[in-house]
N, C-alpha and C. Protein backbone atom coordinates (compact mmCIF):
# COMPACT_ATOMS: atom_id res chain seq x y z
N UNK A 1 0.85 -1.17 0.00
CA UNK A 1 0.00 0.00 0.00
C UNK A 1 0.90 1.24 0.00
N UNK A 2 0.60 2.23 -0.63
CA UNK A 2 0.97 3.52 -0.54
C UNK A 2 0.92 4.11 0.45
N UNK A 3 1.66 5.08 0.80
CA UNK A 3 1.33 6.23 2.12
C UNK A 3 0.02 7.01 1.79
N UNK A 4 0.23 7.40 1.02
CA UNK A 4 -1.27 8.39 0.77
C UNK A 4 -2.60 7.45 0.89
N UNK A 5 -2.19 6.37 0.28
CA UNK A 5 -3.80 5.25 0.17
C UNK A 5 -3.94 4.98 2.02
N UNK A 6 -2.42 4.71 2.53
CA UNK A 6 -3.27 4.65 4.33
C UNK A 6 -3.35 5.74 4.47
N UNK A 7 -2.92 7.05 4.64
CA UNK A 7 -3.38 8.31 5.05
C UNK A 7 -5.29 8.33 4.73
N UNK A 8 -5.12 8.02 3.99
CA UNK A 8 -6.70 8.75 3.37
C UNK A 8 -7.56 7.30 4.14
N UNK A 9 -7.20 6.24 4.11
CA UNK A 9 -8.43 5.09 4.95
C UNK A 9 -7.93 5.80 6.42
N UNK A 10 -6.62 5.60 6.73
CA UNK A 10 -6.95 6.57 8.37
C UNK A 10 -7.38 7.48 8.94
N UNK A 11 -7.32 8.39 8.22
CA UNK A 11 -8.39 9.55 8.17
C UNK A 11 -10.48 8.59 8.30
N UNK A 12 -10.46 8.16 7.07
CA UNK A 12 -11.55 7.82 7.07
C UNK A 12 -12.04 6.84 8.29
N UNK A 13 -11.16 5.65 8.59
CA UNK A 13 -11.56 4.84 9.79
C UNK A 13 -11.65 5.70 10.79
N UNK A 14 -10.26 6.93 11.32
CA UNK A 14 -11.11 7.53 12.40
C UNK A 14 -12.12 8.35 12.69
N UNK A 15 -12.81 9.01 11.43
CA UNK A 15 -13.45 9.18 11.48
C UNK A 15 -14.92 8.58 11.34
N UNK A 16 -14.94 7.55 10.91
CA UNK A 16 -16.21 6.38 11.37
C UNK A 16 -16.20 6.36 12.96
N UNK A 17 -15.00 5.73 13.46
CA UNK A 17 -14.93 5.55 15.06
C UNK A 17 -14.86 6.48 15.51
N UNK A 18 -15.03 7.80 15.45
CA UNK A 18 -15.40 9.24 16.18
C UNK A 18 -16.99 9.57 16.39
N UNK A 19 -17.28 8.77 14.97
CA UNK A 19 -18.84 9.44 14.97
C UNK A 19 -18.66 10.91 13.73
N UNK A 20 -17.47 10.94 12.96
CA UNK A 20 -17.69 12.26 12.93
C UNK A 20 -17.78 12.18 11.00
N UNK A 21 -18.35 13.10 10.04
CA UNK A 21 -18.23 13.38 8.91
C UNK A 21 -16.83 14.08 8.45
N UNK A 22 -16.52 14.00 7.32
CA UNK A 22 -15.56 14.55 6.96
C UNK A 22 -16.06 16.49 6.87
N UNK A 23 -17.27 16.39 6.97
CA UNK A 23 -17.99 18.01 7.01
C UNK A 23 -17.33 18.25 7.99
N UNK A 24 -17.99 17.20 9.21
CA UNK A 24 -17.56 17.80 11.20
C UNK A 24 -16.35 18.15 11.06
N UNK A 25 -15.55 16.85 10.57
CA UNK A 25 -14.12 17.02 10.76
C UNK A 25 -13.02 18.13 10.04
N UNK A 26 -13.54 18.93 9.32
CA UNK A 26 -13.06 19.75 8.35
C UNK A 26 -13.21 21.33 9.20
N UNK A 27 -14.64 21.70 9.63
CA UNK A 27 -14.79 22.34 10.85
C UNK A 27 -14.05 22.60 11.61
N UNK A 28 -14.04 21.23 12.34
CA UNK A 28 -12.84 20.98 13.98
C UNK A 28 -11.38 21.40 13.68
N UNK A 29 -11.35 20.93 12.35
CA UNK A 29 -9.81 21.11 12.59
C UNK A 29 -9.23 22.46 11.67
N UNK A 30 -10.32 23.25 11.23
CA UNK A 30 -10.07 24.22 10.48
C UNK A 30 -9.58 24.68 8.83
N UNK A 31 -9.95 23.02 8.05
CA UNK A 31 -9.45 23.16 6.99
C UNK A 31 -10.81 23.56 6.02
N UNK A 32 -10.65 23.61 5.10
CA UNK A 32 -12.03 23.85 4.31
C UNK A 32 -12.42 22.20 3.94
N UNK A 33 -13.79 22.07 3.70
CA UNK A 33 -14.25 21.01 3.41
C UNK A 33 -13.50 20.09 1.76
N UNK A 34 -13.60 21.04 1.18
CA UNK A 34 -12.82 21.07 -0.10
C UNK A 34 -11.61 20.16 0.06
N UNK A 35 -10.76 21.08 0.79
CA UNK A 35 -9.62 20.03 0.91
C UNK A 35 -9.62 19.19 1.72
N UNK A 36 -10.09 18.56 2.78
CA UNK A 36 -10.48 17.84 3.40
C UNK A 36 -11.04 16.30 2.21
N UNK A 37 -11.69 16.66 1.46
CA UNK A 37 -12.53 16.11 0.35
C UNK A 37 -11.52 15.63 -0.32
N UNK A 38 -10.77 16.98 -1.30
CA UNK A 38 -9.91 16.63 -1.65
C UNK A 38 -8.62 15.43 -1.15
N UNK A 39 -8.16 15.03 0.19
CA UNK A 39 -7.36 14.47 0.49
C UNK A 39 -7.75 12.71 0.33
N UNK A 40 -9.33 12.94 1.10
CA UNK A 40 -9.83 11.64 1.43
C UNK A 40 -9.87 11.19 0.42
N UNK A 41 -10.43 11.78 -0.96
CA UNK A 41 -10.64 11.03 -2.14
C UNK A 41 -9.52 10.53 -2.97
N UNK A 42 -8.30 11.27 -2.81
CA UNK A 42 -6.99 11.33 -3.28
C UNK A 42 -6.57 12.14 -4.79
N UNK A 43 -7.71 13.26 -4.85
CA UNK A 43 -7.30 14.02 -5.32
C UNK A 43 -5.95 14.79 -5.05
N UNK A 44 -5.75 14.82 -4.19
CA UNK A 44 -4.51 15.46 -3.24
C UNK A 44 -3.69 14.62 -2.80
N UNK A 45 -1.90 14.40 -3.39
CA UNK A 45 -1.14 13.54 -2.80
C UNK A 45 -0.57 13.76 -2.10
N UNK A 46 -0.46 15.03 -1.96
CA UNK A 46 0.44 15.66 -0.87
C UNK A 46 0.16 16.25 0.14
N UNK A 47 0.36 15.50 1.37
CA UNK A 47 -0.65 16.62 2.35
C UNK A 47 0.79 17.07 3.25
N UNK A 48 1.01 18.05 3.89
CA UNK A 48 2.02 19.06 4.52
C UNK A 48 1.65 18.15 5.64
N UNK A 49 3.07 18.36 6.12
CA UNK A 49 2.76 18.07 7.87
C UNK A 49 2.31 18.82 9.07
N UNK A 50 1.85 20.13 8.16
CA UNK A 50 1.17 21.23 9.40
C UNK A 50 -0.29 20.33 8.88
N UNK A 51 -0.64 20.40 7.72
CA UNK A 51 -1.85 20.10 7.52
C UNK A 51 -2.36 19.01 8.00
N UNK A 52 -1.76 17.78 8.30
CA UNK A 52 -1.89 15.93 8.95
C UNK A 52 -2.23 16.90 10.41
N UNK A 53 -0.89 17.75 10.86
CA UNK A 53 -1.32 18.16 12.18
C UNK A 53 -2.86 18.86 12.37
N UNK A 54 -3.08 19.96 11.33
CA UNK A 54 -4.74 20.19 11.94
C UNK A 54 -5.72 19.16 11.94
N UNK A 55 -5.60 17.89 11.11
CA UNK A 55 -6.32 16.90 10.94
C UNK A 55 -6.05 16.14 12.45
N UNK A 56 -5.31 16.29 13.03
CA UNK A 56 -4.77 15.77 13.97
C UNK A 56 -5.27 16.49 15.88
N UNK A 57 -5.23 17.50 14.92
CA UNK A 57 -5.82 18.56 16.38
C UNK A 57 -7.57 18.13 16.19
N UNK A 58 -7.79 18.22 14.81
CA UNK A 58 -9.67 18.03 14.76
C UNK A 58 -10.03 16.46 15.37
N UNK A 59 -8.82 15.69 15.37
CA UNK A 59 -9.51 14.05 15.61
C UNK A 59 -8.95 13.88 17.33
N UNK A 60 -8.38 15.68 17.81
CA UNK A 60 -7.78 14.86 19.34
C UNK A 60 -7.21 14.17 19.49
N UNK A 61 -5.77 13.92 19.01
CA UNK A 61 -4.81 12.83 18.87
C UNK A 61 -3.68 13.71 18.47
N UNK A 62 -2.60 12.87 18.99
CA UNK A 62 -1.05 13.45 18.33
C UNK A 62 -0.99 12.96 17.01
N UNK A 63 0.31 13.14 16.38
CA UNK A 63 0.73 12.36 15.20
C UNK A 63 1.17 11.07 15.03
N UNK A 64 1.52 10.72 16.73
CA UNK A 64 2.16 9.06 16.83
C UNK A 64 1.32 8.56 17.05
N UNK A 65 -0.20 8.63 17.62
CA UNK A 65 -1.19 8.15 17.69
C UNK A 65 -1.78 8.22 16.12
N UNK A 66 -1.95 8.93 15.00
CA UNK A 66 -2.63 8.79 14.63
C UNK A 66 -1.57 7.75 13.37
N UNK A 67 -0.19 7.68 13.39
CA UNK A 67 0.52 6.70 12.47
C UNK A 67 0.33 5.40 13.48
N UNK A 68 -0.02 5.36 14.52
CA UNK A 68 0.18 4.06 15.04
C UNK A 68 -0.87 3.12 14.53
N UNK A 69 -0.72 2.72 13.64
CA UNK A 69 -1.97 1.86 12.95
C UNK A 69 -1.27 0.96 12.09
N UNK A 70 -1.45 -0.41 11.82
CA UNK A 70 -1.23 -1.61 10.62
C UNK A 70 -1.18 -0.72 9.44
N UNK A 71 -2.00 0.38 9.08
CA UNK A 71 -2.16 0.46 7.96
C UNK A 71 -0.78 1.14 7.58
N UNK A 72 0.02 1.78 8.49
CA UNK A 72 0.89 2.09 7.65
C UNK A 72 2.78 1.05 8.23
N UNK A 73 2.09 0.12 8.31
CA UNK A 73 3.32 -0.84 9.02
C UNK A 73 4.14 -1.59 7.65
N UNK A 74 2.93 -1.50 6.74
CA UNK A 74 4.21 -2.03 5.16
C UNK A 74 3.82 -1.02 3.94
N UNK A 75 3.51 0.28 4.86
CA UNK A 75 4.08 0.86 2.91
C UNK A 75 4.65 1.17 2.75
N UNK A 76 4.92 0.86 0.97
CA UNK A 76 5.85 0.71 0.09
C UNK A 76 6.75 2.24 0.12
N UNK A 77 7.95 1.88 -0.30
CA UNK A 77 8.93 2.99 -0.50
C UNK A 77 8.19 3.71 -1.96
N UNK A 78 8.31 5.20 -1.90
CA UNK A 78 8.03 5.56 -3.15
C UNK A 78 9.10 6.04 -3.57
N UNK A 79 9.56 6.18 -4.60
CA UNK A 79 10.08 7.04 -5.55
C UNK A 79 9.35 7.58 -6.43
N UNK A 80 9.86 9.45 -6.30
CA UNK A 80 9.37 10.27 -6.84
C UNK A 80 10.20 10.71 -8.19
């Protein structure tokens, strides 16, 4: 799996297990819905690490909490 393909299901799983929409969650953490949209769907491959962080402040979690997941325990090396 790609980094971006787990970014975007981790995003999405925690937000199932929050209870929350990607609307709520776009709100909370101050990004526009748009890009928010944009990420989950993978229109967007690149997300900044301030930006993981507001996603991060909206889901109440650090950043080692929110990589601590299987999903990103074998992805692949990319070359760009």
């Amino acid at each position: 799996m790609r980094s971006n393909e787990a970014l975007r299901l981790r995003i999405r799983q925690l937000c199932r297990d929050k209870g929350l929409t990607i609307n709520a969650l776009s709100r909370t953490c101050g990004l526009t819905q748009s890009t928010l949209n944009n990420i989950v769907s993978g229109r967007n491959n690149s997300v900044t690490l301030s930006t993981l962080q507001k996603i991060c402040d909206g889901l109440d979690m650090d950043l080692s909490e929110f990589f601590d997941s299987d999903l990103f325990r074998n992805v692949e090396q990319e070359i760009f």
